[in-house]
C-alpha atoms as a PDB file:
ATOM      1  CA  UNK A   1     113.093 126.400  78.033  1.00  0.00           C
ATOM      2  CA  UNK A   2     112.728 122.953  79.137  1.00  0.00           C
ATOM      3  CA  UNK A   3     112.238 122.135  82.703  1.00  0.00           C
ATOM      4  CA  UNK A   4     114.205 118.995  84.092  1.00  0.00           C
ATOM      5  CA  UNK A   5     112.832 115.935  84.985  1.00  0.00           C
ATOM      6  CA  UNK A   6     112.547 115.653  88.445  1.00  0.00           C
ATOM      7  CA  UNK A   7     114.132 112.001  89.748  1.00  0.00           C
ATOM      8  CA  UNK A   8     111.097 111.172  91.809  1.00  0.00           C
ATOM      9  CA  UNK A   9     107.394 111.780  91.314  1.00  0.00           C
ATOM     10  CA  UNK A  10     105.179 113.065  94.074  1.00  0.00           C
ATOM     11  CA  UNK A  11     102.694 111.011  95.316  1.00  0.00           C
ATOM     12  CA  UNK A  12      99.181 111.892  94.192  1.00  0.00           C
ATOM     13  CA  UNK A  13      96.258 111.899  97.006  1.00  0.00           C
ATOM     14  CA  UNK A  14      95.493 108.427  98.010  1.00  0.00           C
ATOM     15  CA  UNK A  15      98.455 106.675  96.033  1.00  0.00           C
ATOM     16  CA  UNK A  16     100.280 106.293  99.233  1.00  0.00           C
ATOM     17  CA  UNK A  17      97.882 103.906 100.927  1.00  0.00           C
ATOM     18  CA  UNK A  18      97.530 101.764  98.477  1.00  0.00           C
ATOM     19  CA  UNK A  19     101.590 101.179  97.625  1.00  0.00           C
ATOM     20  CA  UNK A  20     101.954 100.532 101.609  1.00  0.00           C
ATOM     21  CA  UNK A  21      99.118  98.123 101.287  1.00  0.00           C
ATOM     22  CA  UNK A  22     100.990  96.606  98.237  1.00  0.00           C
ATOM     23  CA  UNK A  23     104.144  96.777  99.884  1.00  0.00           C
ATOM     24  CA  UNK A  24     103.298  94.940 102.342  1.00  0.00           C
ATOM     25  CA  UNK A  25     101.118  92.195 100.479  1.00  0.00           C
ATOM     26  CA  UNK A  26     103.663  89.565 100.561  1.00  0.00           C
ATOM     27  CA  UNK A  27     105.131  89.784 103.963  1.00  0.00           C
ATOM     28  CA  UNK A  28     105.472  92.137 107.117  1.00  0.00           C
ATOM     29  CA  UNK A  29     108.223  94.800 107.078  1.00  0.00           C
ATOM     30  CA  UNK A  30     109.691  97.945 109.126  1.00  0.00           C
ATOM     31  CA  UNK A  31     109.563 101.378 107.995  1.00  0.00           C
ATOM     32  CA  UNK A  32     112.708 101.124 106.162  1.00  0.00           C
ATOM     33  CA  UNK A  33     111.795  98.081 104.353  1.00  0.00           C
ATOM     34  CA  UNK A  34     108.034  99.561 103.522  1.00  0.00           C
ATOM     35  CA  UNK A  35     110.261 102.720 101.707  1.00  0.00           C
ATOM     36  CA  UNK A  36     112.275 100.041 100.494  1.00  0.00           C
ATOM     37  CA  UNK A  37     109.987  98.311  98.991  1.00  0.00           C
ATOM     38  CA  UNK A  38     107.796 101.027  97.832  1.00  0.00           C
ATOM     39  CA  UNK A  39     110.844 101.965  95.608  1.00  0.00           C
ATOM     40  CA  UNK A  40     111.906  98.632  94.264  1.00  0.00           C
ATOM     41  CA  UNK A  41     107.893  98.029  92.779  1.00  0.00           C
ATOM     42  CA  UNK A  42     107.557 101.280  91.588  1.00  0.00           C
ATOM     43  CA  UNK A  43     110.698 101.170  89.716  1.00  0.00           C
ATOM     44  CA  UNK A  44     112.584 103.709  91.422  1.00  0.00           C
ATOM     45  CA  UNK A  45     109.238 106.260  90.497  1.00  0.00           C
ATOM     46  CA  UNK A  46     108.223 107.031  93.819  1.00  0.00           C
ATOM     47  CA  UNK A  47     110.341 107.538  97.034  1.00  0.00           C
ATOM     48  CA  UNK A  48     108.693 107.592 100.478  1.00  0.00           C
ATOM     49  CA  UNK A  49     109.869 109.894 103.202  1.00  0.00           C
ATOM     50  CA  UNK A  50     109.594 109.380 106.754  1.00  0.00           C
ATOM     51  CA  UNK A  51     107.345 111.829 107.249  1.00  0.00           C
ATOM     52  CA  UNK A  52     105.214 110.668 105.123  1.00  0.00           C
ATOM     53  CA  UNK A  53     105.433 107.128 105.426  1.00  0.00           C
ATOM     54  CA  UNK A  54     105.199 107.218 109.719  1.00  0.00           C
ATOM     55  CA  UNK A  55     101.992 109.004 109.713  1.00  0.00           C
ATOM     56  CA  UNK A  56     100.155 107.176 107.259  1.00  0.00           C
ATOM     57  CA  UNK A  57     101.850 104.001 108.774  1.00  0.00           C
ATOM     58  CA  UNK A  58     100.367 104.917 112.204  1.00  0.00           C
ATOM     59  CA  UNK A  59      96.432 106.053 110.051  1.00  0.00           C
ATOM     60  CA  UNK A  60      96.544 102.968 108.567  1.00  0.00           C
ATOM     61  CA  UNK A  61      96.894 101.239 111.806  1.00  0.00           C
ATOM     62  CA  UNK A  62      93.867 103.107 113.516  1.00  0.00           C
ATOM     63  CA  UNK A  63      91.961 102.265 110.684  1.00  0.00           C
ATOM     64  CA  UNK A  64      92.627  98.329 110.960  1.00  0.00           C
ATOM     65  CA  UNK A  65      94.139  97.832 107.991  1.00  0.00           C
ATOM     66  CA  UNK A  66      97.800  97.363 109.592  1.00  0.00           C
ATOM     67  CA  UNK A  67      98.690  95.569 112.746  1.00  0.00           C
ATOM     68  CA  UNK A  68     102.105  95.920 114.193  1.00  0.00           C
ATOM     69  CA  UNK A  69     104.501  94.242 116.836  1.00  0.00           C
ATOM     70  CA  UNK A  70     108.193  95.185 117.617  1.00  0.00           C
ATOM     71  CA  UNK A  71     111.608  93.027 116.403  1.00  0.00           C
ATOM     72  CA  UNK A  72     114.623  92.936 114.860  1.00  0.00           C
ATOM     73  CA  UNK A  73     115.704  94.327 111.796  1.00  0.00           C
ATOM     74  CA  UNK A  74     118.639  93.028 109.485  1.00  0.00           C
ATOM     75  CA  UNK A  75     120.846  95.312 111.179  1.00  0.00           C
ATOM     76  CA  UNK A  76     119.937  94.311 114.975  1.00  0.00           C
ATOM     77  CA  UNK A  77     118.330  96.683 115.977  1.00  0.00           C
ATOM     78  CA  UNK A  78     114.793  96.874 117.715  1.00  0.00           C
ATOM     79  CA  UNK A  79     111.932  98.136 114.665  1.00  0.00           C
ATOM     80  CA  UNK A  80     108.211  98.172 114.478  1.00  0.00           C
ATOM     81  CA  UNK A  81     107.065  95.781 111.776  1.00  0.00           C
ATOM     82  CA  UNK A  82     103.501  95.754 110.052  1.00  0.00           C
ATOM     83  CA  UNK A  83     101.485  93.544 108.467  1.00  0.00           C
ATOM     84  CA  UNK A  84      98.213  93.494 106.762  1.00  0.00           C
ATOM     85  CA  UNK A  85      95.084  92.461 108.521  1.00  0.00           C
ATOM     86  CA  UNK A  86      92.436  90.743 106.793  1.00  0.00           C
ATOM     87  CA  UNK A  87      90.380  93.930 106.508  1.00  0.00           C
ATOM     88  CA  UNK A  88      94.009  95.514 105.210  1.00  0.00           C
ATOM     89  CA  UNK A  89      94.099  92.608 102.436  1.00  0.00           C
ATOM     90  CA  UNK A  90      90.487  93.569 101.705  1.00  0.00           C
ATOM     91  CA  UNK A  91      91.253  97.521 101.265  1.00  0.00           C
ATOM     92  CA  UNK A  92      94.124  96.546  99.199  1.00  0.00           C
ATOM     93  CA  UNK A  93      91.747  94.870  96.703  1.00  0.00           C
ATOM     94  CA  UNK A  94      89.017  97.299  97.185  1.00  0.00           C
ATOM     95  CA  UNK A  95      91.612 100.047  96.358  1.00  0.00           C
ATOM     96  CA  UNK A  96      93.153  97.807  93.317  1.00  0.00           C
ATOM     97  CA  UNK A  97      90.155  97.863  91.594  1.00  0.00           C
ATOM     98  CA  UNK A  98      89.260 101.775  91.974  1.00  0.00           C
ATOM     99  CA  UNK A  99      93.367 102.185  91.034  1.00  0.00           C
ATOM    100  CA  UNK A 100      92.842 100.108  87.554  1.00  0.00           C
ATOM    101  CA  UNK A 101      89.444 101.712  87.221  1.00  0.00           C
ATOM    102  CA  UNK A 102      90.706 105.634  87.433  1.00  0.00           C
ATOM    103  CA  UNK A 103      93.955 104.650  85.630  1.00  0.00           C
ATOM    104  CA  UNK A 104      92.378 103.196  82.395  1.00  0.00           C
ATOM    105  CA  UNK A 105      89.751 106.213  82.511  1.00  0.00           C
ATOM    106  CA  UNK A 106      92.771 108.736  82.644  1.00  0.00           C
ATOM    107  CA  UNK A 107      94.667 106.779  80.021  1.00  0.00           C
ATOM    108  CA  UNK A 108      91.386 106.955  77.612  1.00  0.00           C
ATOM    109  CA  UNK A 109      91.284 110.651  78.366  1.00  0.00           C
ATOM    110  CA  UNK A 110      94.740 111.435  77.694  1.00  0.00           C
ATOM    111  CA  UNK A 111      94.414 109.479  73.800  1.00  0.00           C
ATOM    112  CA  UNK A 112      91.183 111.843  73.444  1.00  0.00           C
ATOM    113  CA  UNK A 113      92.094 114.474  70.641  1.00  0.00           C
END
C-alpha cells in the first residue's frame, strides 16, 4: 500500500537555523513574516510552527546571531522584529557552505548503486 505524501516536510536537525538566518538575509521581520517567509523560499516544503520558530527565535538571539526591537506589523499591531547581526550574517555563510557541502555528499550517495 502506498503511504500519502505528507503536505509539509519536517525539518531535519539544524535546517531550522539556517532558513531563519536565510529568511531573514534581506531584511528584518516578525514571527509571522519569518514563517512567512520560510514558506515562500522553500516553496511551500517546509512550514514553521510557533513553537518551533519562538524558541529557536529567542536561541538564536542568546547566541548573537539575531538582534531584536519591538514595532508595528502590517496589521497594527505591536510585534518583535529581528534582524541579523554581523556575526548572524557570518553563521549564515558559515552554515551555507556546510548546507551545500552535506547536500552534494547526500546527493552523490543517493546516485551510488
Amino acid at each position: 500500500m502506498k503511504r500519502p505524501k505528507p503536505t509539509a516536510t519536517a525539518l531535519l536537525q539544524g535546517t531550522l537555523d539556517v532558513l531563519i538566518l536565510k529568511a531573514l538575509a534581506l531584511e528584518g521581520l516578525h514571527g509571522l513574516g519569518i514563517s512567512r517567509r520560510i514558506e515562500q523560499i522553500s516553496s511551500g516544503t517546509f512550514q514553521v510552527k510557533p513553537g518551533s520558530l519562538f524558541p529557536a527565535l529567542h536561541r538564536m538571539e542568546e547566541a548573537g546571531w539575531l538582534s531584536s526591537s519591538w514595532g508595528e506589523s502590517e496589521n497594527n499591531r505591536r510585534a518583535k522584529f529581528y534582524q541579523l547581526t554581523p556575526t548572524g550574517r557570518r553563521q549564515l555563510q558559515d552554515e551555507t557552505e556546510q548546507w551545500v557541502r552535506i547536500s552534494s555528499a547526500m546527493a552523490q550517495a543517493l546516485e551510488t548503486s
